[in-house]
PDB file of N, CA and C in Angstrom:
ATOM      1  N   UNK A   1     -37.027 -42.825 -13.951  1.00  0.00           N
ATOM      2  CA  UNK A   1     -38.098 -42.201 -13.233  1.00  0.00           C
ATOM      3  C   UNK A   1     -37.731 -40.745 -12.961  1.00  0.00           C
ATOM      4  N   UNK A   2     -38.639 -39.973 -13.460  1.00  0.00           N
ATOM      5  CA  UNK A   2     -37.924 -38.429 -13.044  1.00  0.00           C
ATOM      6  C   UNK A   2     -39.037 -37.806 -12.167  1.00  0.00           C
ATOM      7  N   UNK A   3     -38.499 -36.835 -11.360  1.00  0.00           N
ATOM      8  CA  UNK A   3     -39.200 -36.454 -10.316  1.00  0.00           C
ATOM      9  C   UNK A   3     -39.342 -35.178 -10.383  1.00  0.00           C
ATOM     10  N   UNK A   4     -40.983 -34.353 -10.366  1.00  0.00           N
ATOM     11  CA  UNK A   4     -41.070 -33.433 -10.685  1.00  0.00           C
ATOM     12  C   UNK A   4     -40.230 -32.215  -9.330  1.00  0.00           C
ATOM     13  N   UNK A   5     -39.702 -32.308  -8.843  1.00  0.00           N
ATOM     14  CA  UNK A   5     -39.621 -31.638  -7.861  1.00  0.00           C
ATOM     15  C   UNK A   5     -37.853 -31.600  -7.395  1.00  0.00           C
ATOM     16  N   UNK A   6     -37.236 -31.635  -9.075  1.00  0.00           N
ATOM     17  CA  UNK A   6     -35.946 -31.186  -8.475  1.00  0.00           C
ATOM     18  C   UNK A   6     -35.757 -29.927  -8.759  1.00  0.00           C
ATOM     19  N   UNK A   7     -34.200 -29.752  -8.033  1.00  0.00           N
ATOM     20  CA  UNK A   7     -33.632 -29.097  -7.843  1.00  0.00           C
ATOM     21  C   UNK A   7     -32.146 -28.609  -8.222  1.00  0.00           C
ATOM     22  N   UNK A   8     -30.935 -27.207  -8.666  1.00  0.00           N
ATOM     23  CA  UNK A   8     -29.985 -27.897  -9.449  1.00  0.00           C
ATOM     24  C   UNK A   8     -29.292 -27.875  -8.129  1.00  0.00           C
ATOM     25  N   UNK A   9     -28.529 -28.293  -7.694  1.00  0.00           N
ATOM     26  CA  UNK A   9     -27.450 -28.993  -6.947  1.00  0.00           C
ATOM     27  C   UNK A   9     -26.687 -27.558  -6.043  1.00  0.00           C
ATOM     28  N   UNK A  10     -26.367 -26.638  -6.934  1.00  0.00           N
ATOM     29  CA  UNK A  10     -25.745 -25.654  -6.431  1.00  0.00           C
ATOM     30  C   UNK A  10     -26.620 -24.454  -5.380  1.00  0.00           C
ATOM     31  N   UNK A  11     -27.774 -24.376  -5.657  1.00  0.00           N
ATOM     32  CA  UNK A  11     -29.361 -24.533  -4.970  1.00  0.00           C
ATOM     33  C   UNK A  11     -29.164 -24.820  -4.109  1.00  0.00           C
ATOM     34  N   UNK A  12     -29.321 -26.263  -3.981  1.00  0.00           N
ATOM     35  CA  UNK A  12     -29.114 -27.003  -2.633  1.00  0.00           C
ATOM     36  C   UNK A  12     -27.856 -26.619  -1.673  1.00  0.00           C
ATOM     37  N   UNK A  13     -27.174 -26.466  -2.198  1.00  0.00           N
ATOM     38  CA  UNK A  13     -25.726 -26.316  -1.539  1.00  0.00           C
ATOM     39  C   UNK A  13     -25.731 -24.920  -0.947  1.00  0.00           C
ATOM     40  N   UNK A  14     -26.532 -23.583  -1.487  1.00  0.00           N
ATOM     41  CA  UNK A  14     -26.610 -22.542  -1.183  1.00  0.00           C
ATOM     42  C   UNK A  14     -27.486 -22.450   0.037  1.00  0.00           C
ATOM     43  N   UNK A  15     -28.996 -23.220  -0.170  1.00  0.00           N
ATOM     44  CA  UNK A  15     -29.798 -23.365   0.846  1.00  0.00           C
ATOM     45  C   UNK A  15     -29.218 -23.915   2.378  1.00  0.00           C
ATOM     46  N   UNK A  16     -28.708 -24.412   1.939  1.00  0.00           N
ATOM     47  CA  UNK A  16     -27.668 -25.923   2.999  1.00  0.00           C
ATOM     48  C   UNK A  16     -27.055 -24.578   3.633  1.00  0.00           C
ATOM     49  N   UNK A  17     -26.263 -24.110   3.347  1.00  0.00           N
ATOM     50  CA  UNK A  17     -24.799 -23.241   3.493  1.00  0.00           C
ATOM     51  C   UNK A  17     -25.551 -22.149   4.796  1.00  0.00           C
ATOM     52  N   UNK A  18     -26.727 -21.164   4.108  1.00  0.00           N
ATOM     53  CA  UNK A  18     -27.253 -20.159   4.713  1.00  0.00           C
ATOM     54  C   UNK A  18     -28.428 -20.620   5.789  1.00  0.00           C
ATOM     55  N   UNK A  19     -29.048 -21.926   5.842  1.00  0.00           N
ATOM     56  CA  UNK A  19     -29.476 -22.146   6.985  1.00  0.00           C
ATOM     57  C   UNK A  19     -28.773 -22.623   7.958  1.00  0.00           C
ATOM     58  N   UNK A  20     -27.468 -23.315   7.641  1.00  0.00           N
ATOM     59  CA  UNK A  20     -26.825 -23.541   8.797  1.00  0.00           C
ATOM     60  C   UNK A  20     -25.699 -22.258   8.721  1.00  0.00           C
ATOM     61  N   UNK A  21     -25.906 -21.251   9.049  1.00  0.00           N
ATOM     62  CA  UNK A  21     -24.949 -20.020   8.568  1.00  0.00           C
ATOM     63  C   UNK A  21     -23.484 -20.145   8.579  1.00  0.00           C
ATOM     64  N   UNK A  22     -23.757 -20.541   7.578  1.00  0.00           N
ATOM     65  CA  UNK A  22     -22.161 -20.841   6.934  1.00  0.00           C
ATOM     66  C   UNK A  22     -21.685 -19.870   5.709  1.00  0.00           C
ATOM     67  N   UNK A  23     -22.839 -19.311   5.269  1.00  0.00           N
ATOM     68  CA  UNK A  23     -22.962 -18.530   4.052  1.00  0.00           C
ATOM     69  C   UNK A  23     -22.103 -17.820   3.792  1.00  0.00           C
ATOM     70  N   UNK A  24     -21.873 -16.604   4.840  1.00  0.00           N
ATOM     71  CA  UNK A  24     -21.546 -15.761   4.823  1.00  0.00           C
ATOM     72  C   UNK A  24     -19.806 -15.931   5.451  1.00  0.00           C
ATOM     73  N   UNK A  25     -19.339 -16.472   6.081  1.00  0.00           N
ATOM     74  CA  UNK A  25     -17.896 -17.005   6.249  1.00  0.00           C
ATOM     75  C   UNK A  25     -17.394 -17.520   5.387  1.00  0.00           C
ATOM     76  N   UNK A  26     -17.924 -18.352   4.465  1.00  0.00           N
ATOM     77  CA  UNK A  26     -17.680 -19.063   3.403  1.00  0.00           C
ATOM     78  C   UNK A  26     -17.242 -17.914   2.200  1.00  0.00           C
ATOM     79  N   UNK A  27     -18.054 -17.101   2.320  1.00  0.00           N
ATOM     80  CA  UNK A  27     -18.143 -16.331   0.915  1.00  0.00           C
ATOM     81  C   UNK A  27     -16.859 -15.377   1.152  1.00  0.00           C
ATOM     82  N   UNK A  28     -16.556 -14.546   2.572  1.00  0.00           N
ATOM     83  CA  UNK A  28     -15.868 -14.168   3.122  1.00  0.00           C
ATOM     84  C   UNK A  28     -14.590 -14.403   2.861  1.00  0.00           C
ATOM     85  N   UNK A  29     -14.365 -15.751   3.254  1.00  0.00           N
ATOM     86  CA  UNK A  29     -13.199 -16.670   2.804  1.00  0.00           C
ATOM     87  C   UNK A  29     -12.519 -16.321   1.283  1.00  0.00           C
ATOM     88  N   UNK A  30     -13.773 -16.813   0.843  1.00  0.00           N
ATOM     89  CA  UNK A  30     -13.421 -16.648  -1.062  1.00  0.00           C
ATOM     90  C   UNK A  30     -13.179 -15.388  -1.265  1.00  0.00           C
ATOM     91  N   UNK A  31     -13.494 -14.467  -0.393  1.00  0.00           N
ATOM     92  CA  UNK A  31     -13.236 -12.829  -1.128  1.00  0.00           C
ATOM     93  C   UNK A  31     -11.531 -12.556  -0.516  1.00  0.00           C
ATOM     94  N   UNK A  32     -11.391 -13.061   0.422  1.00  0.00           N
ATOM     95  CA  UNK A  32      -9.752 -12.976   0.687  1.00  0.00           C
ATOM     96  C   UNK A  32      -9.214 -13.676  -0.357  1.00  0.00           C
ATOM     97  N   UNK A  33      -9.485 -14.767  -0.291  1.00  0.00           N
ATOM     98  CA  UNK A  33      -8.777 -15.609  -1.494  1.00  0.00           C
ATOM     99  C   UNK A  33      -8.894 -15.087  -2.692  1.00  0.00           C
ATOM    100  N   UNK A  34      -9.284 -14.084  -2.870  1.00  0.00           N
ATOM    101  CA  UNK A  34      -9.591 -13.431  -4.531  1.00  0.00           C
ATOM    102  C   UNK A  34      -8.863 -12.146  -4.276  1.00  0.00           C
ATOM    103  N   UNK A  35      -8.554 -11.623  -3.316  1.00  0.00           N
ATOM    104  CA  UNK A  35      -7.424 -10.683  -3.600  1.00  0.00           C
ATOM    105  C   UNK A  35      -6.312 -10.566  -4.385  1.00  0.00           C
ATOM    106  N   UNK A  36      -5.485 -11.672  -4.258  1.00  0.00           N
ATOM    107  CA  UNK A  36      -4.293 -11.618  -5.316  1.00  0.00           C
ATOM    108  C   UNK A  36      -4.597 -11.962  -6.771  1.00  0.00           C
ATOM    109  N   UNK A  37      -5.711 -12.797  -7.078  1.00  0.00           N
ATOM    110  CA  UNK A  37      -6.126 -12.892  -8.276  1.00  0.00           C
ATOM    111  C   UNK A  37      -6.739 -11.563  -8.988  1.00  0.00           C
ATOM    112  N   UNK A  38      -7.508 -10.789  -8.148  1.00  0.00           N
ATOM    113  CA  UNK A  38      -8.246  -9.348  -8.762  1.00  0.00           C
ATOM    114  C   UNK A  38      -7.348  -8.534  -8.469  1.00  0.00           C
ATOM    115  N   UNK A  39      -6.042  -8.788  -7.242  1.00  0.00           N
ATOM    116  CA  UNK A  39      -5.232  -6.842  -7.700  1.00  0.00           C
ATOM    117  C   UNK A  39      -4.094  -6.913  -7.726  1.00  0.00           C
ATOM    118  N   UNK A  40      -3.431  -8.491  -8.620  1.00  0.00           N
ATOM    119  CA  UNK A  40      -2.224  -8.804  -9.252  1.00  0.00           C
ATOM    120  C   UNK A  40      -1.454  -9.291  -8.477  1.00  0.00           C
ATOM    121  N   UNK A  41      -0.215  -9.578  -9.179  1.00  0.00           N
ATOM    122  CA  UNK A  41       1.063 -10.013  -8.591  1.00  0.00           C
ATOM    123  C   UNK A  41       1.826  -8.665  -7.724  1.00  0.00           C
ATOM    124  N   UNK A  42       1.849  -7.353  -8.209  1.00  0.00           N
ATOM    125  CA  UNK A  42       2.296  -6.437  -7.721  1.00  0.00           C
ATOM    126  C   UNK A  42       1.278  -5.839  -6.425  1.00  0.00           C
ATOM    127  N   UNK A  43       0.520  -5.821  -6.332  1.00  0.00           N
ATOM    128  CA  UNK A  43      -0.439  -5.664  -5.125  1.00  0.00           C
ATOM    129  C   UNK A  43      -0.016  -6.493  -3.737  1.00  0.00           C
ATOM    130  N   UNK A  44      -0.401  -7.581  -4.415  1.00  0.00           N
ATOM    131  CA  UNK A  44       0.023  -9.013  -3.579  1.00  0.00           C
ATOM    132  C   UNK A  44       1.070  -9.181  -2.986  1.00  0.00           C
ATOM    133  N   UNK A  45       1.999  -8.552  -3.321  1.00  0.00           N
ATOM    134  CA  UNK A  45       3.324  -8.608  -3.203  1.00  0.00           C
ATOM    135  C   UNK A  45       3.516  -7.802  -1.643  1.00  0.00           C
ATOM    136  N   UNK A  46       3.355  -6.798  -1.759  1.00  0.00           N
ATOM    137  CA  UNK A  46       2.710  -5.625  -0.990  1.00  0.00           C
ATOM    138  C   UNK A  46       2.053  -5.695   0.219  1.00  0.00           C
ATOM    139  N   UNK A  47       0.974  -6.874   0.096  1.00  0.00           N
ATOM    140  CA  UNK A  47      -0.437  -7.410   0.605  1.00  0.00           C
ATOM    141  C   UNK A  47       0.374  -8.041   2.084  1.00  0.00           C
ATOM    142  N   UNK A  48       0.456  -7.360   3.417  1.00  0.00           N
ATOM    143  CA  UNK A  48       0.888  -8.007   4.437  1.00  0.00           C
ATOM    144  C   UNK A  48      -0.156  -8.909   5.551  1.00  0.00           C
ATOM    145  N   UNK A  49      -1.139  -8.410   5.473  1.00  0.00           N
ATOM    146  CA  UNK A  49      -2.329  -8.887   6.177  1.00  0.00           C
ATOM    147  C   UNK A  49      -3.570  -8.164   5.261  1.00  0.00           C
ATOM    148  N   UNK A  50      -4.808  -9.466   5.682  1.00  0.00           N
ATOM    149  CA  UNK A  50      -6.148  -9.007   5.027  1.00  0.00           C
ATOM    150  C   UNK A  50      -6.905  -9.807   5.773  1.00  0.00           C
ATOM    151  N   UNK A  51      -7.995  -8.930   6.929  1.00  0.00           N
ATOM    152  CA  UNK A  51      -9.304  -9.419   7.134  1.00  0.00           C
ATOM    153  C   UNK A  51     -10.207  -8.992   7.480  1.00  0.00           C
ATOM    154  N   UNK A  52     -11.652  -9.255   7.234  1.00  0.00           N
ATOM    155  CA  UNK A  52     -13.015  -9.163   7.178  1.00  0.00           C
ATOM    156  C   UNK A  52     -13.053  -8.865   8.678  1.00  0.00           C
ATOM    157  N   UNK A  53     -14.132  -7.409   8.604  1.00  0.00           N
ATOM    158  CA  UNK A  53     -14.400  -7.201  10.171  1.00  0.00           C
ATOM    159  C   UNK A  53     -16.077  -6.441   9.829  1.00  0.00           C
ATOM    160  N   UNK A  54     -17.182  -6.613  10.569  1.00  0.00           N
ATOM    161  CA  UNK A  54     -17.807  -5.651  10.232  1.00  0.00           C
ATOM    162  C   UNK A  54     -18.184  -5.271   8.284  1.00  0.00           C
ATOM    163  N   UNK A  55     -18.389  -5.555   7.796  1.00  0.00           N
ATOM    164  CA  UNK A  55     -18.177  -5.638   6.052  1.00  0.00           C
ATOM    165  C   UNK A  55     -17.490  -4.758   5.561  1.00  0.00           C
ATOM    166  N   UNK A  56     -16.241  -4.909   6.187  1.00  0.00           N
ATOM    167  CA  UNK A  56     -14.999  -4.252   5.949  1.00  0.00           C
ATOM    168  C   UNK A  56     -14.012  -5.029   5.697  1.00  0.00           C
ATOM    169  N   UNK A  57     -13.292  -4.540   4.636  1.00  0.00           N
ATOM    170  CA  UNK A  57     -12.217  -5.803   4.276  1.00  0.00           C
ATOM    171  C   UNK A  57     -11.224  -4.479   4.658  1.00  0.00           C
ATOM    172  N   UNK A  58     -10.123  -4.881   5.815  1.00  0.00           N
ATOM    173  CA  UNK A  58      -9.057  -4.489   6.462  1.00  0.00           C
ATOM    174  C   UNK A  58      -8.126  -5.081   5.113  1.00  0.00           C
ATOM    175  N   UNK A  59      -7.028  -4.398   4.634  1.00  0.00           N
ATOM    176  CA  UNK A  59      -5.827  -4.645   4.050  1.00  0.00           C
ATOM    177  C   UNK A  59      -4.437  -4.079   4.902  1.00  0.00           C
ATOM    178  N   UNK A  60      -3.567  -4.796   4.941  1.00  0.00           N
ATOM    179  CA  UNK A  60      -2.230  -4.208   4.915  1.00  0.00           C
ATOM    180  C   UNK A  60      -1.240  -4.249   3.994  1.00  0.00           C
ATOM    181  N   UNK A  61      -1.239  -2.749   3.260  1.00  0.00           N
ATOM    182  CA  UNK A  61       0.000  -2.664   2.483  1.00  0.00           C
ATOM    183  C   UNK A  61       1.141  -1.862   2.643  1.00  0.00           C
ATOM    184  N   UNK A  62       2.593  -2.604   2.325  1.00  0.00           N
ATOM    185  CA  UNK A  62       3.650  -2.113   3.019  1.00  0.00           C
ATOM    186  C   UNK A  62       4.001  -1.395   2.167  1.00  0.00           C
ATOM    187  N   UNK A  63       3.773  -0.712   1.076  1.00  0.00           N
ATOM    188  CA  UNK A  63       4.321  -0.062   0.110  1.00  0.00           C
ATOM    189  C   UNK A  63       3.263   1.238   0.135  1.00  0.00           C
ATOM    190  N   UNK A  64       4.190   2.183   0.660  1.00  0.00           N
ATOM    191  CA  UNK A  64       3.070   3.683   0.787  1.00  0.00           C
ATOM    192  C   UNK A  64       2.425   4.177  -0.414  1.00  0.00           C
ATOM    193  N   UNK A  65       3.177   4.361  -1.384  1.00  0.00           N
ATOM    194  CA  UNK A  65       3.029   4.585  -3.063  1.00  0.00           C
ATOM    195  C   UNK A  65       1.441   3.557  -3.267  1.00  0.00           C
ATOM    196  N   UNK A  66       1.448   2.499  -3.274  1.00  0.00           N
ATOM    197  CA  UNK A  66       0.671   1.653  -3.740  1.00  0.00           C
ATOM    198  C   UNK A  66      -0.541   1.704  -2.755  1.00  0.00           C
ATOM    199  N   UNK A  67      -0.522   2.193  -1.497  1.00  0.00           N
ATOM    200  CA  UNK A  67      -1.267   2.530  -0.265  1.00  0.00           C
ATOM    201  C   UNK A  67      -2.318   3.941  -1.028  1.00  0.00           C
ATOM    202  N   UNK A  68      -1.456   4.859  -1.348  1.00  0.00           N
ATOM    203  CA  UNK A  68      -2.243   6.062  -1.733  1.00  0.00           C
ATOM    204  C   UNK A  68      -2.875   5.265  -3.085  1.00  0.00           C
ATOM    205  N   UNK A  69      -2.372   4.974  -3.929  1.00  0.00           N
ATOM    206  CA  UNK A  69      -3.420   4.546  -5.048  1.00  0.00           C
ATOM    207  C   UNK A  69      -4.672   3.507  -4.966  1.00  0.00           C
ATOM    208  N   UNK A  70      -4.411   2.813  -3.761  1.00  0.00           N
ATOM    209  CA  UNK A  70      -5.263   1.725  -3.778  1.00  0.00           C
ATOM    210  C   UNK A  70      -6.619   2.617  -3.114  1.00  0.00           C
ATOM    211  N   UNK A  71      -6.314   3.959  -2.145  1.00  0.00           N
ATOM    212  CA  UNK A  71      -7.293   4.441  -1.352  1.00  0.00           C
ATOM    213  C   UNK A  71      -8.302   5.486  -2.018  1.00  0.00           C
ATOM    214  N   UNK A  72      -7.235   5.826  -3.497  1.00  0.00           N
ATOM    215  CA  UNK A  72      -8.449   6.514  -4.100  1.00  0.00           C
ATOM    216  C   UNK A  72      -9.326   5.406  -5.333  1.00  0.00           C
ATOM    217  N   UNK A  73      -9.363   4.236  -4.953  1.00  0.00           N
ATOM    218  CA  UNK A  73     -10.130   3.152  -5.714  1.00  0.00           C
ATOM    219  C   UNK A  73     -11.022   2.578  -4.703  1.00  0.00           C
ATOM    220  N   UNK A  74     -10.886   2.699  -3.422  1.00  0.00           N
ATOM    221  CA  UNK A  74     -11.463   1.515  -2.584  1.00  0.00           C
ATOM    222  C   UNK A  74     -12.797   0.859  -2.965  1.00  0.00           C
ATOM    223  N   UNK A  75     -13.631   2.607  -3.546  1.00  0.00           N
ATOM    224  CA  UNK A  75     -14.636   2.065  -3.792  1.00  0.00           C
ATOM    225  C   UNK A  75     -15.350   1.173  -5.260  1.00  0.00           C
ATOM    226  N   UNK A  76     -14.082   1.514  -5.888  1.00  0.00           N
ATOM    227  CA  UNK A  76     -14.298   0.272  -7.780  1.00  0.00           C
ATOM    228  C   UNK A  76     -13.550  -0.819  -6.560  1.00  0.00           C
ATOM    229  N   UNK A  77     -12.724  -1.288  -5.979  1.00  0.00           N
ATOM    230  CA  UNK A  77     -11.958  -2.623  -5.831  1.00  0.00           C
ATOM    231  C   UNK A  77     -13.352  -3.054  -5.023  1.00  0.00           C
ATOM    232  N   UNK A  78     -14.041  -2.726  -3.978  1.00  0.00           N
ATOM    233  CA  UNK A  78     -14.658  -3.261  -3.104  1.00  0.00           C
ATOM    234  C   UNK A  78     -16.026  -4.215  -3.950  1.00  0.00           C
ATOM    235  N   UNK A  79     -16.361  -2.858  -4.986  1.00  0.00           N
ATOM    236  CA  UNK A  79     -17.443  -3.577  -6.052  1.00  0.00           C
ATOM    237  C   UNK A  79     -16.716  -4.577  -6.589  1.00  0.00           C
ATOM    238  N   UNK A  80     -15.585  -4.985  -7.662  1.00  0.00           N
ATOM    239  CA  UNK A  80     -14.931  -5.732  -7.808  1.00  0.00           C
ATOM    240  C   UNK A  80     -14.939  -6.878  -7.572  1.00  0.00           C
ATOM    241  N   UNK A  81     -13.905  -6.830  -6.349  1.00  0.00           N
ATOM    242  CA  UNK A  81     -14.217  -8.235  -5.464  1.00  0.00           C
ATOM    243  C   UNK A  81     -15.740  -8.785  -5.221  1.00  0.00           C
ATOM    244  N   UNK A  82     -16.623  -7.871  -5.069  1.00  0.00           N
ATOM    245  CA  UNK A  82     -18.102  -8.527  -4.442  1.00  0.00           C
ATOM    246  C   UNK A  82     -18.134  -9.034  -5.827  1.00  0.00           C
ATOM    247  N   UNK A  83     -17.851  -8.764  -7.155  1.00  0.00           N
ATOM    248  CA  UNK A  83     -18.267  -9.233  -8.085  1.00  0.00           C
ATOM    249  C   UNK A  83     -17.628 -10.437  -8.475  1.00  0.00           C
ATOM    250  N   UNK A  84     -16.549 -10.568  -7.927  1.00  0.00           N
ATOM    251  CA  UNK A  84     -15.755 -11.870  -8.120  1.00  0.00           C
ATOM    252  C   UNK A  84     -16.154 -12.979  -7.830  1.00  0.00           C
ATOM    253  N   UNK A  85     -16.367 -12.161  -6.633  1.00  0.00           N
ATOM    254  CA  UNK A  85     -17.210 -13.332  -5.683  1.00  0.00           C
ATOM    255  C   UNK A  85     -18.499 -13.813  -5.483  1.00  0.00           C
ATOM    256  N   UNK A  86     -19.625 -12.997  -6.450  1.00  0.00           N
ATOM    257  CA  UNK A  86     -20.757 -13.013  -6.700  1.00  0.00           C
ATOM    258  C   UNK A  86     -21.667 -12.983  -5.503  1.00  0.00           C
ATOM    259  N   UNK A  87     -21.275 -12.051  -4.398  1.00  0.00           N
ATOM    260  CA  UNK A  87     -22.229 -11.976  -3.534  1.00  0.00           C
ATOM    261  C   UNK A  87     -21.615 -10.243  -2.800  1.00  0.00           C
ATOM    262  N   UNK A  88     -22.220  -9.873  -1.872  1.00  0.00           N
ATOM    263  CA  UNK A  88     -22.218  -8.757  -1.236  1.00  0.00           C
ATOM    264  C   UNK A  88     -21.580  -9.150  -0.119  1.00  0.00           C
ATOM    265  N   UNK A  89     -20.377  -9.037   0.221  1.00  0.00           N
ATOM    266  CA  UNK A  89     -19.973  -9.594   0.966  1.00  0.00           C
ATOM    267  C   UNK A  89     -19.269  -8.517   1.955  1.00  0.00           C
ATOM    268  N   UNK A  90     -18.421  -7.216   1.113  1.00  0.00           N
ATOM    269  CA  UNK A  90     -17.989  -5.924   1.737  1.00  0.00           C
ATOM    270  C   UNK A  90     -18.786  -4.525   1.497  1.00  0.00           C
ATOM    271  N   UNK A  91     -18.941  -3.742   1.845  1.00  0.00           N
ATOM    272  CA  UNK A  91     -19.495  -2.804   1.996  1.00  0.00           C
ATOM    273  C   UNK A  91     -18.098  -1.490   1.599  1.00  0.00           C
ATOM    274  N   UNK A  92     -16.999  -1.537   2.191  1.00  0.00           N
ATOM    275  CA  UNK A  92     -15.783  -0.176   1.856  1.00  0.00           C
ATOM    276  C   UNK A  92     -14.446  -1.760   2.304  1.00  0.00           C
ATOM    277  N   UNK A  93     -13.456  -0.689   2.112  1.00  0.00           N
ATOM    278  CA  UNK A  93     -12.177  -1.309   1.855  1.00  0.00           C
ATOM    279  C   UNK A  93     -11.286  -0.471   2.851  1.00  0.00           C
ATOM    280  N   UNK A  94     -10.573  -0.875   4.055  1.00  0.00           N
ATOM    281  CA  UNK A  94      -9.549   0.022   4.383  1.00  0.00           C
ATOM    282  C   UNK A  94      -8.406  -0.597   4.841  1.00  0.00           C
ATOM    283  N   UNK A  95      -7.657   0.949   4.319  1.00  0.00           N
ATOM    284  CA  UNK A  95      -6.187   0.162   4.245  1.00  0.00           C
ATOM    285  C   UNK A  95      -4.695   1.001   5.220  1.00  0.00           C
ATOM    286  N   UNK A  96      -4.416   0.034   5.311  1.00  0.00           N
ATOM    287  CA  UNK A  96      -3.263   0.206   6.757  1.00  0.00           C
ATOM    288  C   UNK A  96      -1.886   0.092   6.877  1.00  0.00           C
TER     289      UNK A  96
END
């Protein structure tokens, strides 16, 4: 019996997510968690603290060298990550 009135699953799960606002913490989540995957093992390494404030992704990196290079990118890494993560999740990147 098929029913004209489905839906695919991931749909549902999106709808689900953003009416009970979960959406946006969720996605949040995944964009931390995609840091070391999008800016390597040598970044990561580096990477002392990272969190979401305001659609700002706060970083701490302990390596000054890697501090100045990351600050003249903020704005390709920030697109980046939103793209990783397939949603708009940061707006700029700053780092500490």
């Amino acid at each position: 019996m098929r029913r004209s009135n489905t839906e695919r699953l991931d749909e549902v799960i999106q709808q689900f997510m953003r009416l009970n606002g979960i959406e946006t913490p969720y996605n949040q989540y995944r964009l931390i968690q995609a840091w070391p995957e999008v800016m390597g093992k040598l970044v990561e390494k580096y990477t002392a603290n990272i969190f979401i404030k305001n659609q700002t992704l706060y970083v701490q990196i302990t390596s000054p060298a890697i501090k100045q290079n990351l600050m003249m990118e903020h704005h390709t890494l920030a697109r980046k990550l939103n793209e990783h993560v397939g949603a708009q999740v940061i707006e700029d990147i700053h780092f500490y």
